[in-house]
Protein backbone atom coordinates (compact mmCIF):
# COMPACT_ATOMS: atom_id res chain seq x y z
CA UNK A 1 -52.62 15.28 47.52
CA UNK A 2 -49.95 13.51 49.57
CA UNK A 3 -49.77 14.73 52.72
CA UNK A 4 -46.71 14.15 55.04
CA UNK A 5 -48.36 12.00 57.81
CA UNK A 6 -49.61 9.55 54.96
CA UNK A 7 -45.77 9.87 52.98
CA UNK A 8 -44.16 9.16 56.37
CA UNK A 9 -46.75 6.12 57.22
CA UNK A 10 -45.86 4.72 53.51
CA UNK A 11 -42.14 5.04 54.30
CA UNK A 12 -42.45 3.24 57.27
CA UNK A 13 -44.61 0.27 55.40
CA UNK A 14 -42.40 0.03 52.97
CA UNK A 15 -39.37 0.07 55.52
CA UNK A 16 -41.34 -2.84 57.75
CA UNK A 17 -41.90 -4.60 54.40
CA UNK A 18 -39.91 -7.81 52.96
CA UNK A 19 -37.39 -6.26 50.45
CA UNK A 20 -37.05 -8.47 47.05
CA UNK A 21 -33.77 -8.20 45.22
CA UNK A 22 -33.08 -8.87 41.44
CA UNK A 23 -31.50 -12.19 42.98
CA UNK A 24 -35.75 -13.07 43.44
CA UNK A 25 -35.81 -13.14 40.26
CA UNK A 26 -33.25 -15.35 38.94
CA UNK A 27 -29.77 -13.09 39.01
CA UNK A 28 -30.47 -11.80 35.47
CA UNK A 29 -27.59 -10.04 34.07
CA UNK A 30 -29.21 -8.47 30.75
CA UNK A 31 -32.70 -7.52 29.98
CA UNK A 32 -34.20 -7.92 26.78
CA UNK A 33 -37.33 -7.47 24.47
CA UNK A 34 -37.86 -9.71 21.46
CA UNK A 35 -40.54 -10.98 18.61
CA UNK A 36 -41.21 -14.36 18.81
CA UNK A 37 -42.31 -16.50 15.96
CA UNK A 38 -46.09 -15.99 17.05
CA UNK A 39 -45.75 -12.99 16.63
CA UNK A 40 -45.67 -11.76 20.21
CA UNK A 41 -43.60 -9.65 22.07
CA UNK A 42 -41.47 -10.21 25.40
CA UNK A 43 -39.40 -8.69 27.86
CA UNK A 44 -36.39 -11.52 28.82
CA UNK A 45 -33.95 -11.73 31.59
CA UNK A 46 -30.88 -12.96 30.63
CA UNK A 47 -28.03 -14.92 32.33
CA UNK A 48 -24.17 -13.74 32.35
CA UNK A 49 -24.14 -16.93 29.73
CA UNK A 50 -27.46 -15.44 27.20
CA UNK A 51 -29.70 -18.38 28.78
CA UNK A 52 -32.69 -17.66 29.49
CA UNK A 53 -34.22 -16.69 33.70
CA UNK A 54 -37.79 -15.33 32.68
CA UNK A 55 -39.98 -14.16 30.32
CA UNK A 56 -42.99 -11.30 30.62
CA UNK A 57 -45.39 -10.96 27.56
CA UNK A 58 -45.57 -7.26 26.21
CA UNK A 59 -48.76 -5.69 24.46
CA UNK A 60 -46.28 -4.28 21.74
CA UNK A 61 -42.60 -4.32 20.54
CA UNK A 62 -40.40 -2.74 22.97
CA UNK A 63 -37.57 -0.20 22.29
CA UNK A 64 -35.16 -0.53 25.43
CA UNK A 65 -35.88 -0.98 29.22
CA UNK A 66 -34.78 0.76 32.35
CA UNK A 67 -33.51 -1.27 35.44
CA UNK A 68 -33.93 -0.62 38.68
CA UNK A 69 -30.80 -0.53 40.26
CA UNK A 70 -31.73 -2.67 42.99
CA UNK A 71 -35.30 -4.26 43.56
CA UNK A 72 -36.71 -6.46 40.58
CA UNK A 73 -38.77 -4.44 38.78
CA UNK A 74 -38.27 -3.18 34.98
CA UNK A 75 -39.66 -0.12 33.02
CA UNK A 76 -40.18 -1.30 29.81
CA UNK A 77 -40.97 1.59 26.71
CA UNK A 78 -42.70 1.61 23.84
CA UNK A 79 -41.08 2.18 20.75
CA UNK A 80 -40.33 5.44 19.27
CA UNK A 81 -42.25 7.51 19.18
CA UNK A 82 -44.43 5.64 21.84
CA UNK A 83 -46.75 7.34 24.99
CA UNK A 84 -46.96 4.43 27.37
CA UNK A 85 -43.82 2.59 29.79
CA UNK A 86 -44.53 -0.27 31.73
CA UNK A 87 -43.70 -1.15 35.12
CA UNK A 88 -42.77 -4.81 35.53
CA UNK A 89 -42.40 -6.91 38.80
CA UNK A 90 -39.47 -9.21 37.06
CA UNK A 91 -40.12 -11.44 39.68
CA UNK A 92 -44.17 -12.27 39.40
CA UNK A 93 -44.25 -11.01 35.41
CA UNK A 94 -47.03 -8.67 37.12
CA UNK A 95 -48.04 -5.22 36.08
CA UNK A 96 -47.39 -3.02 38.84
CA UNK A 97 -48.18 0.45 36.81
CA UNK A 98 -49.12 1.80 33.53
CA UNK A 99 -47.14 4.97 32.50
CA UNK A 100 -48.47 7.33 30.33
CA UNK A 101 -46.79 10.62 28.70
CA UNK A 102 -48.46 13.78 29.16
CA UNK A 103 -50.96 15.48 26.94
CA UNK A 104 -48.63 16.78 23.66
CA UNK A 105 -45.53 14.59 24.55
CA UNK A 106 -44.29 11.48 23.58
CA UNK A 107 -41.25 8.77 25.11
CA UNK A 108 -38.32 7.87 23.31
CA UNK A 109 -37.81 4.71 24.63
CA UNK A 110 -35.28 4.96 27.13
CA UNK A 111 -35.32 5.61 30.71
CA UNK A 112 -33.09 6.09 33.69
CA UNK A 113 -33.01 6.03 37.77
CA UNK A 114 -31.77 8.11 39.83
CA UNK A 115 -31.92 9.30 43.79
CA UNK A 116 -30.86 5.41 44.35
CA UNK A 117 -33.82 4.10 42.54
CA UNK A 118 -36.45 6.25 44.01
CA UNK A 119 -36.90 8.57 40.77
CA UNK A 120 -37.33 7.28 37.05
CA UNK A 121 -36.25 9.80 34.36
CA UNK A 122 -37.86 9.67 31.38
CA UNK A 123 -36.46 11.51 28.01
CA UNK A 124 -39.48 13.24 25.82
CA UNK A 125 -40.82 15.44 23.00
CA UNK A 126 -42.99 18.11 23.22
CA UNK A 127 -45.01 17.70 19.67
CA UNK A 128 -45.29 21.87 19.32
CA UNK A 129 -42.06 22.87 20.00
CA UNK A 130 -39.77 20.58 19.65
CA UNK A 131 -38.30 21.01 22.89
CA UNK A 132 -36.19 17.92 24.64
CA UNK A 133 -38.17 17.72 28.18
CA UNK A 134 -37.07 14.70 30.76
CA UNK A 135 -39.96 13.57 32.88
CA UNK A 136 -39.27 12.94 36.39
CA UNK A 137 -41.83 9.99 38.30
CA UNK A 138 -41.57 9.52 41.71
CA UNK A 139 -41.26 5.30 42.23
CA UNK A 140 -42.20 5.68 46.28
CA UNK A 141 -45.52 7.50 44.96
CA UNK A 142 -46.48 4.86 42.39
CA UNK A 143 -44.34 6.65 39.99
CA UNK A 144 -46.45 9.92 40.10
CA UNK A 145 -45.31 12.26 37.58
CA UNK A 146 -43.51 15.28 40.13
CA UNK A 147 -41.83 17.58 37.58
CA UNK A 148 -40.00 17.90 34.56
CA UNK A 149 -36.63 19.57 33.30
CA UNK A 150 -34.83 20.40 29.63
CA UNK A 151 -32.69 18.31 28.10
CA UNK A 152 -30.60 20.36 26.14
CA UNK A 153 -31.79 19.84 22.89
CA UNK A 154 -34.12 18.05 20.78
CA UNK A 155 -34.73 14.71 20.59
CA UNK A 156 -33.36 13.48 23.24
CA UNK A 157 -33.39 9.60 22.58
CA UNK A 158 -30.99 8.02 25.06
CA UNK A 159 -30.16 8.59 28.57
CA UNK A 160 -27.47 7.66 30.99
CA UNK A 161 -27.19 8.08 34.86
CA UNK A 162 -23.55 9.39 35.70
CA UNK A 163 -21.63 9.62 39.27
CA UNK A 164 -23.37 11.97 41.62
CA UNK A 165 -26.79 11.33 39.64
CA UNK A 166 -25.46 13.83 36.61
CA UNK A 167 -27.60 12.53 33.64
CA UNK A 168 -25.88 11.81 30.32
CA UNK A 169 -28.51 12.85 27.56
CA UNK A 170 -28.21 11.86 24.04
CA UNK A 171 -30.01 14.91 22.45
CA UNK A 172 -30.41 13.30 18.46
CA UNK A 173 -31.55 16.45 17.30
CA UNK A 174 -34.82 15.31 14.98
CA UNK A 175 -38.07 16.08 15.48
CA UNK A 176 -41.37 13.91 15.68
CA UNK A 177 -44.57 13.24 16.44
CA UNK A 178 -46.87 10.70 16.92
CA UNK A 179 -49.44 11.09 15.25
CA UNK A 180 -46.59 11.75 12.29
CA UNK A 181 -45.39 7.91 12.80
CA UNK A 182 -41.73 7.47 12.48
CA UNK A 183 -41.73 10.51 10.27
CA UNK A 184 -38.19 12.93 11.12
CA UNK A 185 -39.51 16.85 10.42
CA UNK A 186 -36.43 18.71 10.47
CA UNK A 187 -33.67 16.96 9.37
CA UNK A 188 -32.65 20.26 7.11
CA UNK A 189 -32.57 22.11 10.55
CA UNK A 190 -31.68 19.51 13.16
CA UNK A 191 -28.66 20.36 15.53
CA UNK A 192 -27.78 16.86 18.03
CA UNK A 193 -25.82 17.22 20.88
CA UNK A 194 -24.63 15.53 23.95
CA UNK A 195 -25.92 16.90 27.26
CA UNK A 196 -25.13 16.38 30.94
CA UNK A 197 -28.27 17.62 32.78
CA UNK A 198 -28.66 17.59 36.84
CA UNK A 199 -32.25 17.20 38.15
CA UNK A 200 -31.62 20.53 40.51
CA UNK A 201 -29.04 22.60 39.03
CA UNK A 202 -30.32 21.51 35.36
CA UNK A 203 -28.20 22.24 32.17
CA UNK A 204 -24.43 21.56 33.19
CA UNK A 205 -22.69 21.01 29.86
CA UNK A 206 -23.36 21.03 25.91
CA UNK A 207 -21.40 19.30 23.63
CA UNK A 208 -22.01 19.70 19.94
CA UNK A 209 -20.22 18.79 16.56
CA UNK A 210 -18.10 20.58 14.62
CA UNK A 211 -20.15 22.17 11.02
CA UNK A 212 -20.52 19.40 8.69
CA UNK A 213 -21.46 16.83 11.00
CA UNK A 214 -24.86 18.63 11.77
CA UNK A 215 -26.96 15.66 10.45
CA UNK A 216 -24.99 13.35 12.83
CA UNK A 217 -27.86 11.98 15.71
CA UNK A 218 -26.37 11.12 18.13
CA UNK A 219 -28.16 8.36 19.86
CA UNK A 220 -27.17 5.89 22.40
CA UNK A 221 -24.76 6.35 25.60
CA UNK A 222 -22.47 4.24 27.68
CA UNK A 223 -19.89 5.18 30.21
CA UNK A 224 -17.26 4.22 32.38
CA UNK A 225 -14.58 5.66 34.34
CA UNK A 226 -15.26 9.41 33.26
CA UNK A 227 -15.61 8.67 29.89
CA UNK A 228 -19.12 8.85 27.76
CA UNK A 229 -19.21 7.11 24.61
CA UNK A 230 -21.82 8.08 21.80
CA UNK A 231 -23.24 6.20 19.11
CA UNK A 232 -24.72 8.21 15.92
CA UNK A 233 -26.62 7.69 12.62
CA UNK A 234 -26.16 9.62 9.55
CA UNK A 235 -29.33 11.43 7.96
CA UNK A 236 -27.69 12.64 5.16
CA UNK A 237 -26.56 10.53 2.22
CA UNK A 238 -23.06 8.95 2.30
CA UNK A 239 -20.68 9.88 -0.33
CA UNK A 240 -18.08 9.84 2.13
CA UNK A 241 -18.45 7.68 5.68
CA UNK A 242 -19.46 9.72 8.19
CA UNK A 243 -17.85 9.00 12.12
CA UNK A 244 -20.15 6.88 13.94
CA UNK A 245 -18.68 7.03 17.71
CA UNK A 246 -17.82 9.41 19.86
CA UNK A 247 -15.77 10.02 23.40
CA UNK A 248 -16.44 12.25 25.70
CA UNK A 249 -14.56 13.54 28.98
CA UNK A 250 -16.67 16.39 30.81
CA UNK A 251 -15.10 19.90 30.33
CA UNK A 252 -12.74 18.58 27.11
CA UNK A 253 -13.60 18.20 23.43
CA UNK A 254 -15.01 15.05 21.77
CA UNK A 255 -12.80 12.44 19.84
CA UNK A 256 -14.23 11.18 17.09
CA UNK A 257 -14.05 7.26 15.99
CA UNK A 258 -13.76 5.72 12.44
CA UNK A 259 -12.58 2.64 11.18
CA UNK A 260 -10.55 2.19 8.30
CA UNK A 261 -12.59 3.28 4.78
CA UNK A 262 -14.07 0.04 3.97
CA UNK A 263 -15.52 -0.83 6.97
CA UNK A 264 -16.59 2.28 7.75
CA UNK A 265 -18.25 2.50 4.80
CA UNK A 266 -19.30 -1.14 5.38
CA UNK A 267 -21.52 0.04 8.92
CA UNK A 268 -23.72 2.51 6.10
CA UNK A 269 -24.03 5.38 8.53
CA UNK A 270 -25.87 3.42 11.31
CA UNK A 271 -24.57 2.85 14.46
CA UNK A 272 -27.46 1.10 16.23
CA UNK A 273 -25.94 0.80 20.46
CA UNK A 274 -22.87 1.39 22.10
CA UNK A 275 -21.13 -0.67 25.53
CA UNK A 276 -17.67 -0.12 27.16
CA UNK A 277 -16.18 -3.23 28.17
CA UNK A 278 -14.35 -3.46 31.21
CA UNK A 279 -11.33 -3.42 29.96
CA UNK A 280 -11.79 -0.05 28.46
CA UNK A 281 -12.51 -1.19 24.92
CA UNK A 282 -15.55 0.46 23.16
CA UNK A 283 -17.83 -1.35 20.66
CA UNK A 284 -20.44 0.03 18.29
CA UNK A 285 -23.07 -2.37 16.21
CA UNK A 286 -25.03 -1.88 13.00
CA UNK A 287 -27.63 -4.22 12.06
CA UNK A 288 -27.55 -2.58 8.47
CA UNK A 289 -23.85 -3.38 7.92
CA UNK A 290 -23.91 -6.79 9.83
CA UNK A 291 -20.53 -5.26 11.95
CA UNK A 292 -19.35 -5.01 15.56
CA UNK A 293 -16.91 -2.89 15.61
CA UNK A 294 -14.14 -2.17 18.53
CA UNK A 295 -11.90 0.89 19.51
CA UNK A 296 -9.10 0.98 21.72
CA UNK A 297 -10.02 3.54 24.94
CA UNK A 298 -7.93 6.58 22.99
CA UNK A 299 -10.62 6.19 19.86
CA UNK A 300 -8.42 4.08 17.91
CA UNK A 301 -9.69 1.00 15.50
CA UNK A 302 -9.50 -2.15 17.19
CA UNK A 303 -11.26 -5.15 15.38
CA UNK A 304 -14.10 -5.18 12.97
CA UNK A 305 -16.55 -8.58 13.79
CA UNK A 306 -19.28 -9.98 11.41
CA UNK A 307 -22.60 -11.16 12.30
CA UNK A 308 -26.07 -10.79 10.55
CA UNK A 309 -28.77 -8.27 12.11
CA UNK A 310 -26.36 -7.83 15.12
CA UNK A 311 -27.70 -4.77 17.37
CA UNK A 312 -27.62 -5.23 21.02
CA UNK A 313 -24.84 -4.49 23.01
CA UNK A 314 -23.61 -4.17 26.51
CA UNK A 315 -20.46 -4.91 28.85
CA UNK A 316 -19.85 -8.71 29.49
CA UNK A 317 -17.68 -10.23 32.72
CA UNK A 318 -15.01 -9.39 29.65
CA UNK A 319 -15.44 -7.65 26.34
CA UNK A 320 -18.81 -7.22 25.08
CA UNK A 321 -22.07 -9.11 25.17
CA UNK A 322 -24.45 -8.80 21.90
CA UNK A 323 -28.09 -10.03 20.40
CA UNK A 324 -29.02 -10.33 16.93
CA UNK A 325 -31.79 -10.66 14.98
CA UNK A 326 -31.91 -13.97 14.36
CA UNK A 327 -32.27 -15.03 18.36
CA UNK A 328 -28.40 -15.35 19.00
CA UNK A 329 -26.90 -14.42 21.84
CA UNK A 330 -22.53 -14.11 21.44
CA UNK A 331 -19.81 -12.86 23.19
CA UNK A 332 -17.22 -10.80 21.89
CA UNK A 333 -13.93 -11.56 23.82
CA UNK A 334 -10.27 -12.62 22.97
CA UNK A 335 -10.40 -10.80 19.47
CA UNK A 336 -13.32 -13.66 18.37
CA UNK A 337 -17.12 -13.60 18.20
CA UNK A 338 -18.68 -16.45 19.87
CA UNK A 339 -22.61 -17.97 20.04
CA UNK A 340 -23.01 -18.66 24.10
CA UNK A 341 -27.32 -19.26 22.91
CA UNK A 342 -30.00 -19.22 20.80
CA UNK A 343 -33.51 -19.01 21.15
CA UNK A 344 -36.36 -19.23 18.48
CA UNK A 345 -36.75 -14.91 18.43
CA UNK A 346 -35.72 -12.12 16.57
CA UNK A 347 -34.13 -9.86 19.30
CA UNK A 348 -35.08 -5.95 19.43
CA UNK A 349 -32.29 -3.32 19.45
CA UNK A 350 -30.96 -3.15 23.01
CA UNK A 351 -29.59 -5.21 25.46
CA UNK A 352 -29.64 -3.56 28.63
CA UNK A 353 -27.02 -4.89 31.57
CA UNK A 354 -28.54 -4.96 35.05
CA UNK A 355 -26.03 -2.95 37.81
C-alpha cells in the first residue's frame, strides 16, 4: 500500500527530476499505428507535414492511442475487443508499463487523460452485464488501477476529455466479449448514446436518438468550442441512408448530418472517425465508401472528397489531416485533397493529434 511519506518522497523525485517534453521526441503532431509490409505493427509520430519523427514496434495491431498531454509518453490499445494498453516512452521507444483490464472486462481501444495528465481513463465492458465501466489508472503510481465509474451506457468505444475534465463518452450501445471475437450480441436490443461523465460527480448528461435510429452506434468524438461531434455506423441494413454525424451542445438537442442521397448512400452506413477543423468545419471518413466528407459548423453539407481506404482523421494547422490505407498521408484544405507523404504501410483507423 502507498503510504503518504513514500507518495510525498515520489513527488518530490519526480519534482527534482529532468522533465522531457513531446519536443524530446521530435515535435510530433499526430500519432499513428500501422501494418507494414512485413507484416509488423507500429506506433508512428507524425510531423504537421505526415513525415515521419519515430517509429515503436507493437506486439499486435493497434486500435487508437492516447497522448499525454504533455510529457512524451503514449498509451497505445489493443484492438477491440482487446485486454492489454501499452505505455510508451515516445522518446526511447521503451516500455515503461504493461496495462492489463481487470478480470471479466475488456478495452475498447481508446483512452483519455485527465487531472493534467496525472490520470488515464480507460472506456470498458464488463462481459456479464454489459455495463459501460471507465477505468481510472493513476500515471504518478505507475498507472495503478484506483477506481472505476459508469459510462452511461454500453459500449462505450470512444472517449473525449472536455473543459473542466468533463469526459465526452461515445456509448455505441453493442455488446461483446472476448472470448466472443468481434462478435456484436445485442444488436436487436442495443440503445447508443452520447454521455458526458465527471470522474467525481459521475453521470452529468445523456443524450440519445430519436426511435428509429436505435441501431445507430455511435462511435468516435471530437470537439471544439462547446460543440461535440459524433461519428456512427449503421447495424441495420440500408434501404434508406441512415445519418452518420452528429452535433452536440451540452443541455440542447442533437443535429443530425447527411449529405445529399447519393453520397450518403455512397459512405454505406460507416462512418469510421470524426475531427473539427479549426475553422469550425466538421469531417467524417469511411473507408467502405472511399469518402471524406465535410459539414459546415450548423450541420450543413459542405464537400464530399474521394480517396481509397481513407479512415484517419484529425484537425490540421487548417482543415483536416487524414491516413489511408494504402500509406498516404493528405491534407484536406482549400476545398481539395492533397498527398503531403507516403510511406510503404497500410495505416490503422485513427490518427490521433497531439495537444
Amino acid at each position: 500500500m502507498t503510504t503518504r511519506r513514500s507518495f510525498l518522497a515520489g513527488l518530490l523525485a519526480a519534482a527534482s527530476a529532468p522533465s522531457l517534453s513531446w519536443a524530446d521526441a521530435g515535435s510530433p503532431a499526430y500519432l499513428a499505428a500501422a501494418k507494414e509490409p512485413s507484416g509488423a505493427h507500429a506506433l508512428f509520430g507524425l510531423a504537421a507535414s505526415g513525415q515521419d519523427v519515430f517509429r515503436i514496434a507493437l506486439p499486435d495491431r493497434g486500435h487508437a492511442a492516447a497522448a499525454h498531454p504533455t510529457a512524451p509518453e503514449a498509451v497505445a490499445f489493443a484492438r477491440r475487443p482487446g485486454t492489454f494498453a501499452l505505455v510508451i516512452d515516445c522518446v526511447s521507444g521503451s516500455l515503461k508499463h504493461r496495462l492489463h483490464a481487470p478480470e471479466g472486462r475488456h478495452f475498447y481501444g481508446h483512452g483519455a487523460f485527465i487531472a493534467t495528465g496525472d490520470v488515464l481513463v480507460t472506456p470498458e465492458n464488463d462481459w456479464e452485464t454489459g455495463a459501460g465501466r471507465l477505468g481510472l489508472w493513476s500515471r504518478r503510481e505507475n498507472y495503478r488501477r484506483i477506481g472505476e465509474i459508469a459510462s452511461g451506457g454500453t459500449g462505450p468505444h470512444d472517449i473525449l476529455r472536455l473543459d473542466g475534465d468533463v469526459l465526452a463518452v461515445a456509448n455505441g450501445g453493442i455488446r461483446t466479449r472476448p472470448d466472443r471475437g468481434r462478435e456484436k450480441l445485442n444488436i436487436d436490443t442495443m440503445r447508443p448514446n452520447l454521455a458526458y461523465v465527471d470522474a467525481d460527480l459521475g453521470l452529468l448528461e445523456v443524450v440519445e436518438l430519436e426511435p428509429g435510429l436505435q441501431m445507430n452506434s455511435i462511435r468516435h468524438l471530437a470537439a471544439r468550442d462547446g460543440t461535440v461531434a459524433f461519428a456512427m455506423q449503421w447495424q441495420g441494413e440500408l434501404p434508406d441512408p441512415a445519418p452518420l454525424l452528429g452535433l452536440h451542445r451540452r443541455g440542447a438537442a442533437p443535429i443530425l448530418c447527411t449529405a445529399d442521397l447519393a453520397e450518403q448512400m455512397a459512405m454505406e452506413g460507416y462512418a469510421g472517425s470524426v475531427a473539427i477543423s479549426p475553422e469550425g468545419m466538421v469531417g467524417i471518413t469511411s473507408p467502405r465508401g472511399a469518402r471524406l466528407h465535410v459539414f459546415r459548423p450548423d450541420g450543413g453539407f459542405e464537400a464530399s472528397h474521394r480517396q481509397p481506404d481513407i479512415c484517419g482523421l484529425a484537425a490540421g494547422r487548417a482543415g483536416f489531416v487524414a491516413t489511408d490505407g494504402l500509406g498516404h498521408v493528405l491534407a484536406e484544405t482549400g476545398g481539395a485533397l492533397v498527398l503531403t507523404a507516403q510511406g510503404d504501410r497500410a495505416w490503422d483507423n485513427h490518427l490521433v493529434r497531439i495537444a
